[in-house]
N, C-alpha and C. Protein backbone atom coordinates (compact mmCIF):
# COMPACT_ATOMS: atom_id res chain seq x y z
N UNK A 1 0.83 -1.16 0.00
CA UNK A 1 0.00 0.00 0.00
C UNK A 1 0.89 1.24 0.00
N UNK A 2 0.56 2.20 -0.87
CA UNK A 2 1.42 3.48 -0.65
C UNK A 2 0.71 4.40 0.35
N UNK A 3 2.37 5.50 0.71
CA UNK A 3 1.78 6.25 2.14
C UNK A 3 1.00 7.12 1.68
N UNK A 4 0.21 8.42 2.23
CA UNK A 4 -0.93 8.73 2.09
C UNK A 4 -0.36 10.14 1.40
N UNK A 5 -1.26 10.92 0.61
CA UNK A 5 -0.20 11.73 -0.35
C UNK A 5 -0.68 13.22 0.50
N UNK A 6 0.09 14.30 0.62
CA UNK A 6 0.63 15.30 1.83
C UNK A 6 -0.30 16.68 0.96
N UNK A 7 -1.28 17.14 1.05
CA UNK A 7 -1.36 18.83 0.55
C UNK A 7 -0.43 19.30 0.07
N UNK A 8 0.22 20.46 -0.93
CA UNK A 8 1.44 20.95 -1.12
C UNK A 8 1.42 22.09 0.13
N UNK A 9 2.33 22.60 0.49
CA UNK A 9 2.23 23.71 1.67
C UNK A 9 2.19 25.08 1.34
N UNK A 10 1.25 26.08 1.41
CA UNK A 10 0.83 27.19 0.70
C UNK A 10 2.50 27.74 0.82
N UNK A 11 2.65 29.10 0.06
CA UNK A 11 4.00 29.75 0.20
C UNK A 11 4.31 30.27 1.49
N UNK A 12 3.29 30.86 2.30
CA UNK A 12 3.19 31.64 3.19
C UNK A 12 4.20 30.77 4.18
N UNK A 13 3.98 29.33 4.74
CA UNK A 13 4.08 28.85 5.02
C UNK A 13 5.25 28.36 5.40
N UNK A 14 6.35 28.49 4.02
CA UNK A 14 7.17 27.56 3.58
C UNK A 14 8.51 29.06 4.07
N UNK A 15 8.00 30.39 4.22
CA UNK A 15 8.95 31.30 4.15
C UNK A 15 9.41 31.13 5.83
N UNK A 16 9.32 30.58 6.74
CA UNK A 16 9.36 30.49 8.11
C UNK A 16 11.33 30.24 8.02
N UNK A 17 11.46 30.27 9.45
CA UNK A 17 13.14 30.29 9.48
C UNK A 17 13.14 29.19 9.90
N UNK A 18 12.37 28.31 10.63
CA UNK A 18 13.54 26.89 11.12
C UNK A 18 13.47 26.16 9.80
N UNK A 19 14.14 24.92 9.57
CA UNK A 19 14.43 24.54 8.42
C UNK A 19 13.56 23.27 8.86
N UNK A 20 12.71 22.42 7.38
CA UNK A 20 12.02 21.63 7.80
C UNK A 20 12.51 20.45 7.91
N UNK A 21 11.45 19.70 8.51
CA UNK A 21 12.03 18.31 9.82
C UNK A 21 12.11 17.25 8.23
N UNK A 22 13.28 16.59 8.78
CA UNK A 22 13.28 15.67 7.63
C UNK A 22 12.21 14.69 7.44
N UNK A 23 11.86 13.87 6.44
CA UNK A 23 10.76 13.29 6.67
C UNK A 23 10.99 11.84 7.47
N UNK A 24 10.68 10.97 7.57
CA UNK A 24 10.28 10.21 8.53
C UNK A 24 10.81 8.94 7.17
N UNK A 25 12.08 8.14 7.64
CA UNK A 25 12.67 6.94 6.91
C UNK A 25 11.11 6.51 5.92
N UNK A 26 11.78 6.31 5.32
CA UNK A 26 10.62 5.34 4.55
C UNK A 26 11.21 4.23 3.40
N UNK A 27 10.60 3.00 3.29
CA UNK A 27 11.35 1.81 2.80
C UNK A 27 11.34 2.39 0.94
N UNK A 28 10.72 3.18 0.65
CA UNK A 28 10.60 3.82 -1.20
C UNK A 28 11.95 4.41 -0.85
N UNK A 29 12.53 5.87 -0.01
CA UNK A 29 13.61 6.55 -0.77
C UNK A 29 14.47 6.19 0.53
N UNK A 30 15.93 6.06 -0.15
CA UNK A 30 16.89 5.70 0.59
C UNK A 30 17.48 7.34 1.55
N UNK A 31 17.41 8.35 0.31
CA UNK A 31 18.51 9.60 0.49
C UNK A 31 17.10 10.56 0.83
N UNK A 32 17.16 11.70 1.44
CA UNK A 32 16.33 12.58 1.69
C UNK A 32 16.31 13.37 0.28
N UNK A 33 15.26 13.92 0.35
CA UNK A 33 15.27 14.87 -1.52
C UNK A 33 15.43 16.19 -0.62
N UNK A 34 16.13 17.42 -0.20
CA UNK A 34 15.67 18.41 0.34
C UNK A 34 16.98 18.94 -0.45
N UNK A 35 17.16 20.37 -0.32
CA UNK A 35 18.58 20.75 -0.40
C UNK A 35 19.82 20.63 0.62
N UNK A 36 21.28 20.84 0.00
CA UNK A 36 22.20 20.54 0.82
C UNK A 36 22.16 21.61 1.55
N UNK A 37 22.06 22.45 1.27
CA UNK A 37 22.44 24.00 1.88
C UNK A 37 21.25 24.17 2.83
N UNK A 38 21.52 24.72 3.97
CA UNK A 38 20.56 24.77 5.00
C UNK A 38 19.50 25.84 4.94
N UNK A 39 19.81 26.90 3.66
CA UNK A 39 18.91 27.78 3.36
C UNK A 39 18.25 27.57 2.68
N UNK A 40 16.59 27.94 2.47
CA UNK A 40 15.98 27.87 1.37
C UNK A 40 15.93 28.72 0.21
N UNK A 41 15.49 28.67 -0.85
CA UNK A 41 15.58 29.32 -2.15
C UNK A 41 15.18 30.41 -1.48
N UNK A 42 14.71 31.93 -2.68
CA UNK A 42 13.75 32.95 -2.26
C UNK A 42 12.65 32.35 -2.71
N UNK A 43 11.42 32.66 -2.17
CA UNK A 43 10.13 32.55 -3.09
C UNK A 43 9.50 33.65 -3.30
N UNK A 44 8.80 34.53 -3.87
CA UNK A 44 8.30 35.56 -4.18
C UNK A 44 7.09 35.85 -3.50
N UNK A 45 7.36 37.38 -3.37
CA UNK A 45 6.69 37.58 -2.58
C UNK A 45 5.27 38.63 -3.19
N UNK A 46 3.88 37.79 -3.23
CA UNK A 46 2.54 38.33 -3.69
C UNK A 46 1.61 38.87 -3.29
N UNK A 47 1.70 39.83 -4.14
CA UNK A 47 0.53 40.95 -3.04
C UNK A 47 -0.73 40.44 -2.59
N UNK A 48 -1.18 40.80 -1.51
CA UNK A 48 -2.05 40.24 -0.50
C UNK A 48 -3.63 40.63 -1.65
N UNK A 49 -4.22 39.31 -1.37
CA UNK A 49 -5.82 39.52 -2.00
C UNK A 49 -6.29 39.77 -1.72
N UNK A 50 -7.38 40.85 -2.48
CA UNK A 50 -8.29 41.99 -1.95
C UNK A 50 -9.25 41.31 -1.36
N UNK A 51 -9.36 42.39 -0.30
CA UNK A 51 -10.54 41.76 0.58
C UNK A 51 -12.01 42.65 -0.19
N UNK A 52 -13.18 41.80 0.16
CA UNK A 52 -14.48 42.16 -0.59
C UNK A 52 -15.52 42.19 0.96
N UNK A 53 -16.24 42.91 0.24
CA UNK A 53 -17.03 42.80 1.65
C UNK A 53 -17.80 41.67 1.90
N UNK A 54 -18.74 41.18 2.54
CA UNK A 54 -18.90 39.99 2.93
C UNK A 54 -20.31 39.66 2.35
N UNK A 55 -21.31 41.09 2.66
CA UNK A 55 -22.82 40.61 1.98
C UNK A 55 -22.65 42.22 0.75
N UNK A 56 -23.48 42.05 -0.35
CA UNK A 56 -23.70 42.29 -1.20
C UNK A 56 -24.17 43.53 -1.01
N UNK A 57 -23.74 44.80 -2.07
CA UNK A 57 -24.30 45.68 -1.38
C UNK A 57 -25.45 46.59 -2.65
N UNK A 58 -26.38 46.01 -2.36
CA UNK A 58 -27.40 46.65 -3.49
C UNK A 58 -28.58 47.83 -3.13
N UNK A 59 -28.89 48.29 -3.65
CA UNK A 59 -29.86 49.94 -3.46
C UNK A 59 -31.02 49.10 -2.48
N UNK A 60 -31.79 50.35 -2.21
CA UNK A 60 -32.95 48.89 -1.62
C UNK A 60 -34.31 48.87 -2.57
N UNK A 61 -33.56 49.78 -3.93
CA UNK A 61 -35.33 48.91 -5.13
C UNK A 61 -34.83 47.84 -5.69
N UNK A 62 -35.66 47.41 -6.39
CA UNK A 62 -34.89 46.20 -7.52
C UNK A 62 -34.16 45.99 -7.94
N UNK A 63 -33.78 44.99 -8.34
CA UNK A 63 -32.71 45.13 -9.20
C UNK A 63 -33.11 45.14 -10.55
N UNK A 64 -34.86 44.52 -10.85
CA UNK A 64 -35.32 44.29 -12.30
C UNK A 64 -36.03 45.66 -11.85
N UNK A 65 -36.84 45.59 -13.45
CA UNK A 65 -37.90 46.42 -13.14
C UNK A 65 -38.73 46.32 -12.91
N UNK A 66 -39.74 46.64 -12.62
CA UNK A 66 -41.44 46.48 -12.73
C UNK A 66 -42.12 46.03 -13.71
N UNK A 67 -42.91 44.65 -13.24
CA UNK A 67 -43.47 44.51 -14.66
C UNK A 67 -44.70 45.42 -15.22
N UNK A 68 -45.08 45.56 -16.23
CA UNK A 68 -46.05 46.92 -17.00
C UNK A 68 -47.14 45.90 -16.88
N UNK A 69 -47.91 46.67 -16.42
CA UNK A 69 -49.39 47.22 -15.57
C UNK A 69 -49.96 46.84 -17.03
N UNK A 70 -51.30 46.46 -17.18
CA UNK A 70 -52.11 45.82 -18.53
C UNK A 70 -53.28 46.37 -18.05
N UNK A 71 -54.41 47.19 -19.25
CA UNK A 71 -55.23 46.74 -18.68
C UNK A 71 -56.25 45.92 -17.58
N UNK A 72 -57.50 45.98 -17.54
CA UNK A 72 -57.96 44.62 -16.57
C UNK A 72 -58.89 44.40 -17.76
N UNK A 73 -59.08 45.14 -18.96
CA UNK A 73 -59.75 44.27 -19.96
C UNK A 73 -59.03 43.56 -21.03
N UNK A 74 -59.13 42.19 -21.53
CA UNK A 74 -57.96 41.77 -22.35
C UNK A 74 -58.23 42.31 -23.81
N UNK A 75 -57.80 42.43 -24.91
CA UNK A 75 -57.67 43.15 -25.86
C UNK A 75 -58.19 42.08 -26.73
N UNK A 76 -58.04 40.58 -26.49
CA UNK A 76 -58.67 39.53 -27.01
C UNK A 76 -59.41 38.67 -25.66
N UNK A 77 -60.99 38.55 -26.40
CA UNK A 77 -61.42 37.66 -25.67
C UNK A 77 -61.92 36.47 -25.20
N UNK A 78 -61.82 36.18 -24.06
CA UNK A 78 -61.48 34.28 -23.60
C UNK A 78 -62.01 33.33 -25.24
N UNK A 79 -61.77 32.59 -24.84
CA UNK A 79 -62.15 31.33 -26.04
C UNK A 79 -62.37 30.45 -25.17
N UNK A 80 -64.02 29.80 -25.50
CA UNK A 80 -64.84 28.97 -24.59
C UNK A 80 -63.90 27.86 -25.28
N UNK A 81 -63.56 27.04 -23.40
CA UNK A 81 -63.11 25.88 -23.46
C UNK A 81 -63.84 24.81 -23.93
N UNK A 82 -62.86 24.08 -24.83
CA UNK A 82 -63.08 23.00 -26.21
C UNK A 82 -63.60 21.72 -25.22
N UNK A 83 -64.40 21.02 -25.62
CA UNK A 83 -64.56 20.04 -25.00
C UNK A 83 -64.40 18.82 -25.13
N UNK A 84 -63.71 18.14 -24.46
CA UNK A 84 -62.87 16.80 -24.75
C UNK A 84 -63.66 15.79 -25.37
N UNK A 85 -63.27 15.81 -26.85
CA UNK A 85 -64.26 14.40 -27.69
C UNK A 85 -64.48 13.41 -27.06
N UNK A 86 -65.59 12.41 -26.98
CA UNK A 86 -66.16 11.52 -26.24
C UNK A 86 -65.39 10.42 -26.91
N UNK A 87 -65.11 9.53 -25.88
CA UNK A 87 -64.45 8.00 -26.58
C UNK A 87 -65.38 6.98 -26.72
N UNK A 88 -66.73 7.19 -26.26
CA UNK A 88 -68.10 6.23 -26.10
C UNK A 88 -68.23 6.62 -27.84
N UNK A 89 -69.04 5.43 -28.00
CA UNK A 89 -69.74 5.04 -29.17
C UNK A 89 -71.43 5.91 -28.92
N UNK A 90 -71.74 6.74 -29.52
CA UNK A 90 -73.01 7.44 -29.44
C UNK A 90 -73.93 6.37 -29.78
N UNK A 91 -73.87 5.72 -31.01
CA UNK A 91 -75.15 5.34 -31.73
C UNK A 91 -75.06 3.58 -31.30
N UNK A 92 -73.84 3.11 -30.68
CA UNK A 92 -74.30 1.77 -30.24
C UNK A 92 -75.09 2.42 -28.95
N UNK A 93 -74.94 3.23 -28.26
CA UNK A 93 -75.72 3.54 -26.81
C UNK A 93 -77.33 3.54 -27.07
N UNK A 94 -77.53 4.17 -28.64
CA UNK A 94 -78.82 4.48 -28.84
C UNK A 94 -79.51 3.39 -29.04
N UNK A 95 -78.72 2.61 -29.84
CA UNK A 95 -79.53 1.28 -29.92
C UNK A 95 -79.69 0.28 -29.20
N UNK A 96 -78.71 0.54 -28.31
CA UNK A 96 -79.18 -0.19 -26.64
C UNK A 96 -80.20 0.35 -26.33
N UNK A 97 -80.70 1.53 -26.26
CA UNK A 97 -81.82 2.30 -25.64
C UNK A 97 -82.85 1.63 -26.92
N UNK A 98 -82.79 1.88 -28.17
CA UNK A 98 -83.94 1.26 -28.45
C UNK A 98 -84.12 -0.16 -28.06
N UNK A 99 -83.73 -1.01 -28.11
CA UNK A 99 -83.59 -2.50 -28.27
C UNK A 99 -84.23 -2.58 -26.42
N UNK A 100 -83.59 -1.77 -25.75
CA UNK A 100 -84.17 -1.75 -24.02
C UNK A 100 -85.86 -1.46 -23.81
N UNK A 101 -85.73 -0.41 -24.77
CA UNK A 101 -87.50 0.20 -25.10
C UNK A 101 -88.47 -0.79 -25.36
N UNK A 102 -87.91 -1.37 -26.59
CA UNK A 102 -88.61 -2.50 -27.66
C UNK A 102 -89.05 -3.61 -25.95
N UNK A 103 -87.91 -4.38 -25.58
CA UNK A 103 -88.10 -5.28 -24.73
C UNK A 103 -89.33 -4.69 -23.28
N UNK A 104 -89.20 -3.75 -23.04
CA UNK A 104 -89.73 -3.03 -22.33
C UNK A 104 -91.40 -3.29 -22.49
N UNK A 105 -91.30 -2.62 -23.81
CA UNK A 105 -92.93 -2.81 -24.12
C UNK A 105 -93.18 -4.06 -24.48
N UNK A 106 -92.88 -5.03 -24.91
CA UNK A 106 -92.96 -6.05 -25.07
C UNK A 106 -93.16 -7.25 -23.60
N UNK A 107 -92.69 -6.71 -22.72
CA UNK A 107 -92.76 -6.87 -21.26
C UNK A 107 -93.92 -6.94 -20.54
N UNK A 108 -94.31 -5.09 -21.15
CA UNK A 108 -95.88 -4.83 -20.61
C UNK A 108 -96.94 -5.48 -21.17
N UNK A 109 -96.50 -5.79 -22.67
CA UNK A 109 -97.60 -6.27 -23.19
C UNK A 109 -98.04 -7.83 -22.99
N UNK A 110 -97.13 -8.42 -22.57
CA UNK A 110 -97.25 -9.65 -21.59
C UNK A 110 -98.24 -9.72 -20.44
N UNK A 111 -97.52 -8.54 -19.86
CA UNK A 111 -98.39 -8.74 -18.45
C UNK A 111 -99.37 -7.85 -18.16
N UNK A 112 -100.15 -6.89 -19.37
CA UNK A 112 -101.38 -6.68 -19.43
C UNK A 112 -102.03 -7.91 -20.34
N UNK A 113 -101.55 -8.68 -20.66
CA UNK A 113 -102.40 -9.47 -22.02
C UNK A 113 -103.58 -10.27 -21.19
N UNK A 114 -103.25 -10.44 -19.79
CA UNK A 114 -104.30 -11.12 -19.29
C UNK A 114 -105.50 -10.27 -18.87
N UNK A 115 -105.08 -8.45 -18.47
CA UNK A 115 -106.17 -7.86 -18.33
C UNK A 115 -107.52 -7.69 -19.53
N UNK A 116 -106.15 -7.78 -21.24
CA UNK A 116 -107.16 -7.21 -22.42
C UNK A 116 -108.02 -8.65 -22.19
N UNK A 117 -107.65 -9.85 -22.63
CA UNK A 117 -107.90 -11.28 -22.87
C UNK A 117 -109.65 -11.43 -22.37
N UNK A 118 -110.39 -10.90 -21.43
CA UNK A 118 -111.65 -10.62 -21.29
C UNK A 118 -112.41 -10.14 -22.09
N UNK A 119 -112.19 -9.09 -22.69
CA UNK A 119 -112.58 -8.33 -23.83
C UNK A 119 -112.76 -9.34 -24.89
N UNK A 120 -113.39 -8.51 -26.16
CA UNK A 120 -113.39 -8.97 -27.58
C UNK A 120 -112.33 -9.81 -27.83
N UNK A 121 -113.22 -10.87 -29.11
CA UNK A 121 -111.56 -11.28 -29.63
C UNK A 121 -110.99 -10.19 -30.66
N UNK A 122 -111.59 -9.25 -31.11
CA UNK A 122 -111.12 -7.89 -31.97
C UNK A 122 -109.83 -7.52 -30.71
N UNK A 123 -110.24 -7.37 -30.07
CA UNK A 123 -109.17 -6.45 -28.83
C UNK A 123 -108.22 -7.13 -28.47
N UNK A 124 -107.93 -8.35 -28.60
CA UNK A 124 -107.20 -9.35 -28.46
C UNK A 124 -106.26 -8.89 -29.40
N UNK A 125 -106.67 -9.13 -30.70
CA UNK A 125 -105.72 -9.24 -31.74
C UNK A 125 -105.51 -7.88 -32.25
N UNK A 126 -106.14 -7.05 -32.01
CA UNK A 126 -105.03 -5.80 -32.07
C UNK A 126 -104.31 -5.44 -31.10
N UNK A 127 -104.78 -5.32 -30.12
CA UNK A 127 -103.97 -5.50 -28.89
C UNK A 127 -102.03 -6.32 -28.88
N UNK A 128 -102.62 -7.24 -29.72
CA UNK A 128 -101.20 -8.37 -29.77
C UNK A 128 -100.74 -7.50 -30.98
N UNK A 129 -100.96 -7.65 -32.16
CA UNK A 129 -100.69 -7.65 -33.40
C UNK A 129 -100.00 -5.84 -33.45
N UNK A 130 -100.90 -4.60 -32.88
CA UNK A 130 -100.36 -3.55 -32.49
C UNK A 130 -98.78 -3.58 -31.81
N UNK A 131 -98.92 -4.20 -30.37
CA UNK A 131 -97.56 -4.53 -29.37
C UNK A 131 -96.39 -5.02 -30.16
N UNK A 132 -97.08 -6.50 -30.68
CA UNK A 132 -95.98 -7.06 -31.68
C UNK A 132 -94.97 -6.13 -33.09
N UNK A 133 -95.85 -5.18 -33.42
CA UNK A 133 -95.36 -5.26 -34.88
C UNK A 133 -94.63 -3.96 -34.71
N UNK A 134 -94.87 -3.38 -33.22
CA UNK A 134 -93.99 -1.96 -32.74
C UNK A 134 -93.09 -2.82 -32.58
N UNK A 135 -93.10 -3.67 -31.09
CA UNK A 135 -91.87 -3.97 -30.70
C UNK A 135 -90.63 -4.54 -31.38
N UNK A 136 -91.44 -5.11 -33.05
CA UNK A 136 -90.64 -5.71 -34.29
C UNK A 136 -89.70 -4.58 -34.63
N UNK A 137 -90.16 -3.74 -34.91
CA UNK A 137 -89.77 -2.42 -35.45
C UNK A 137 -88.69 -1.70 -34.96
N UNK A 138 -88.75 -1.83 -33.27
CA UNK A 138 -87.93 -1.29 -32.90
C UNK A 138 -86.50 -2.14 -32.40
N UNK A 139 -87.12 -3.61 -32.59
CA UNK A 139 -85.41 -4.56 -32.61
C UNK A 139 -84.85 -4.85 -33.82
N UNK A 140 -85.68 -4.44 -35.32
CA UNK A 140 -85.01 -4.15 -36.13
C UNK A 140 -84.33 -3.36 -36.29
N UNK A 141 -84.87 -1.74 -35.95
CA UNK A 141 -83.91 -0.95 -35.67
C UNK A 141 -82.94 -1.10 -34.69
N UNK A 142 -82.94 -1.51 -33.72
CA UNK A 142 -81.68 -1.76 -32.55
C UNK A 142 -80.59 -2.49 -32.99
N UNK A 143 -81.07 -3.32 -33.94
CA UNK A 143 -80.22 -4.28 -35.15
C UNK A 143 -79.34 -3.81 -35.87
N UNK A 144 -80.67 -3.23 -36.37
CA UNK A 144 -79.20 -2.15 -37.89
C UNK A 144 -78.20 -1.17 -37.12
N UNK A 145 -79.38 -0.54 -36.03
CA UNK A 145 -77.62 0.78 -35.18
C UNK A 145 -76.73 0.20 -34.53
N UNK A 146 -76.95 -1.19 -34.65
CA UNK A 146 -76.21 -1.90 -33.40
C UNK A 146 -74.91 -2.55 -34.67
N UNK A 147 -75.39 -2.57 -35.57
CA UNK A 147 -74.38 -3.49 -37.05
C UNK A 147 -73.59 -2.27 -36.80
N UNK A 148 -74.19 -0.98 -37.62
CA UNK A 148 -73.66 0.35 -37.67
C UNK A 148 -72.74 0.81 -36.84
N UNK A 149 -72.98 0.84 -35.20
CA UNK A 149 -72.06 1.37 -34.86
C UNK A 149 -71.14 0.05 -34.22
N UNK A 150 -71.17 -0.98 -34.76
CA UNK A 150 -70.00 -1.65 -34.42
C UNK A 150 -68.73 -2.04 -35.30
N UNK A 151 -69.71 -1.62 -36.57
CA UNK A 151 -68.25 -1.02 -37.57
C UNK A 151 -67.56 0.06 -38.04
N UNK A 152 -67.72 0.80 -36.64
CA UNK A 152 -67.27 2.01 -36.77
C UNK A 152 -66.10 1.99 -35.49
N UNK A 153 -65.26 2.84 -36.10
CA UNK A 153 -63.82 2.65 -34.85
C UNK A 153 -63.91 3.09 -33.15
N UNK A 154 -63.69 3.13 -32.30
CA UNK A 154 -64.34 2.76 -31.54
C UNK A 154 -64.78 1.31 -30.49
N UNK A 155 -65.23 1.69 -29.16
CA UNK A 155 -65.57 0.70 -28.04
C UNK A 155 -66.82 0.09 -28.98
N UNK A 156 -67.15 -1.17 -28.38
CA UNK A 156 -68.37 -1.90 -29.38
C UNK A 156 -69.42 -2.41 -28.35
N UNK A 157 -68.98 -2.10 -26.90
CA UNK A 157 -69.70 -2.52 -25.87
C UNK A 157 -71.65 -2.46 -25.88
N UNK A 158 -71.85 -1.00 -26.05
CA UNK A 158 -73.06 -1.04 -26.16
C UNK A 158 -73.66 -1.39 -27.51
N UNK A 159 -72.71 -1.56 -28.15
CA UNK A 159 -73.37 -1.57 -29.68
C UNK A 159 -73.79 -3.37 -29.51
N UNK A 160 -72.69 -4.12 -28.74
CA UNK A 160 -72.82 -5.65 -28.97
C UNK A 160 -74.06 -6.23 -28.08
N UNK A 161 -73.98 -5.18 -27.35
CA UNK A 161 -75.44 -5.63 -26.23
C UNK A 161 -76.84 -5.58 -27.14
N UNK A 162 -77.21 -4.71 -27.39
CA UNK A 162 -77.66 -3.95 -28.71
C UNK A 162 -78.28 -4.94 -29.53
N UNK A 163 -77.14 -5.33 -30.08
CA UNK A 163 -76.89 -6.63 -31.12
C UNK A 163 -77.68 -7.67 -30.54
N UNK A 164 -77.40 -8.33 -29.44
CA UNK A 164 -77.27 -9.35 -29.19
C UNK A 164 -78.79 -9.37 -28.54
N UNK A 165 -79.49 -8.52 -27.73
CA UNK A 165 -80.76 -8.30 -27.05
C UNK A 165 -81.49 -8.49 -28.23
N UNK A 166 -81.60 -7.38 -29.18
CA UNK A 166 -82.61 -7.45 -29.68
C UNK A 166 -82.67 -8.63 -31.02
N UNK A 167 -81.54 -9.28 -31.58
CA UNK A 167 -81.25 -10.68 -32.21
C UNK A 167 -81.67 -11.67 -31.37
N UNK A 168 -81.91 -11.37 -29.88
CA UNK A 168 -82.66 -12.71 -29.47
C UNK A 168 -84.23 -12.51 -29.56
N UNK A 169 -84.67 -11.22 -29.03
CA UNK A 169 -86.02 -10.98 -29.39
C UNK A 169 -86.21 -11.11 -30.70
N UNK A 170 -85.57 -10.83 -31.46
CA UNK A 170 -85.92 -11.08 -33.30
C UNK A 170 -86.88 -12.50 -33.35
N UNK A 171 -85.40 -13.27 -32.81
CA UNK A 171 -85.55 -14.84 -32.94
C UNK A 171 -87.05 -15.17 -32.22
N UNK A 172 -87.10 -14.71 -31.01
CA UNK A 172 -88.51 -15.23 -29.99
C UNK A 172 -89.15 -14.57 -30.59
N UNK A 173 -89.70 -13.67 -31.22
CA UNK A 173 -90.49 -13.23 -32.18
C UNK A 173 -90.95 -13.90 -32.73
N UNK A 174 -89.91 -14.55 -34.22
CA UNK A 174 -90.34 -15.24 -35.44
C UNK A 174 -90.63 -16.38 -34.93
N UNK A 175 -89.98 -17.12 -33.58
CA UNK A 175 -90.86 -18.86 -32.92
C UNK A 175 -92.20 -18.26 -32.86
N UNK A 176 -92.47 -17.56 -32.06
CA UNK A 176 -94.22 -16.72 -31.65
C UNK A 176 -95.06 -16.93 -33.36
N UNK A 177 -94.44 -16.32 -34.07
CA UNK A 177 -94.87 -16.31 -34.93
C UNK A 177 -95.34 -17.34 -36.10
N UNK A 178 -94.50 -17.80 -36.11
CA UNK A 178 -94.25 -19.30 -36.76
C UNK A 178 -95.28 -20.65 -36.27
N UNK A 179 -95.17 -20.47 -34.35
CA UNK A 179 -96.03 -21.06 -33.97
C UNK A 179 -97.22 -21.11 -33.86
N UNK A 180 -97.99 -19.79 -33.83
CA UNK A 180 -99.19 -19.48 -33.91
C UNK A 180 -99.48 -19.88 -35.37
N UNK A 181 -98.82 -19.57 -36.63
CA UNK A 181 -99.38 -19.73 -37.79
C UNK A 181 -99.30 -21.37 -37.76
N UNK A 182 -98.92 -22.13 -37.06
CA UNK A 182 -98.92 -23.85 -37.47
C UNK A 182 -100.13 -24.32 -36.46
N UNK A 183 -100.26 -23.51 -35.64
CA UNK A 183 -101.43 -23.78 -34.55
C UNK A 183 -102.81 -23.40 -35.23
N UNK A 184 -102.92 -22.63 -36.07
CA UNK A 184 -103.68 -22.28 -36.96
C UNK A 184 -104.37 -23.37 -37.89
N UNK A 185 -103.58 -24.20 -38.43
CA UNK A 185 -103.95 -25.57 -39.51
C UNK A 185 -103.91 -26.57 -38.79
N UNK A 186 -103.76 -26.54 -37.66
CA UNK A 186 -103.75 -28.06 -36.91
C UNK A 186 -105.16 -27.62 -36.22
């Protein structure tokens, strides 16, 4: 391991009269490095560094200027904040809402069918045939906005519900339908 390496010694330092202590044996140098002569060189002598004062000495206004005073009316005015485009699908939502409607009434018309069912058989079958051929109408439409907005870029969430609700009412529809007309000839 080497010994540990020494600061150099400012000048100030080095101008003193006793002569310095030799260094201390060491197994690296055999001979001392110092001079023979018991005097040291001259070293020069540098004028002393200016002293500064300690804190800063500034006026007591600014040092910037003032910033300029504006109006309080702006010379252009505000611009109504833009509003962040929607990432929802508009028209699959709508056709969830229709296709929800359609089932809806189709619901009621269930569970009034036993109040009309007393009545005429005229009232019967418009009664049904009225309910039915709305609620057709409107899962066809829930159908097509539901195709529509699921091929459009975009979430497909409400559009697939959409889809899928009123494609099953389609289907229970056309059994209803199908069945009554075979119940008919038998």
């Amino acid at each position: 391991m080497s010994e540990p390496q020494q600061p150099p010694v400012p000048p100030s330092a080095q101008q003193s009269t006793t002569p310095p202590a030799p260094p201390a044996a060491s197994p690296l140098s055999a001979q001392p490095q110092y001079p023979a002569s018991g005097q040291h060189r001259a070293t020069p002598q540098y004028p002393a560094a200016p002293q500064y004062p300690a804190a800063p000495q500034h006026p007591a206004t600014s040092q910037y200027p003032a910033a300029p005073q504006y109006p309080a009316t702006a010379q252009h005015p505000a611009a109504a904040p833009v509003p962040a485009p929607r990432t929802g699908n508009a028209l699959g939502r709508v056709a969830l809402i229709v296709a929800v409607l359609s089932a809806g009434m189709r619901l009621l018309t269930s569970l009034l069918y036993p109040l009309v069912y007393p009545g005429a058989d005229w009232t019967i079958a418009v009664f049904t045939a009225g309910s039915t051929g709305v609620a057709l109408l409107g899962y066809i439409t829930a159908l097509v906005l539901g195709v529509i907005a699921a091929r459009r870029p975009g979430p497909h969430l409400w559009a697939g519900i959409a889809i899928g609700l009123s494609a099953a009412y389609l289907i229970t529809l056309m059994i209803e339908w199908a069945s009554s007309t075979l119940y008919r000839f038998f």
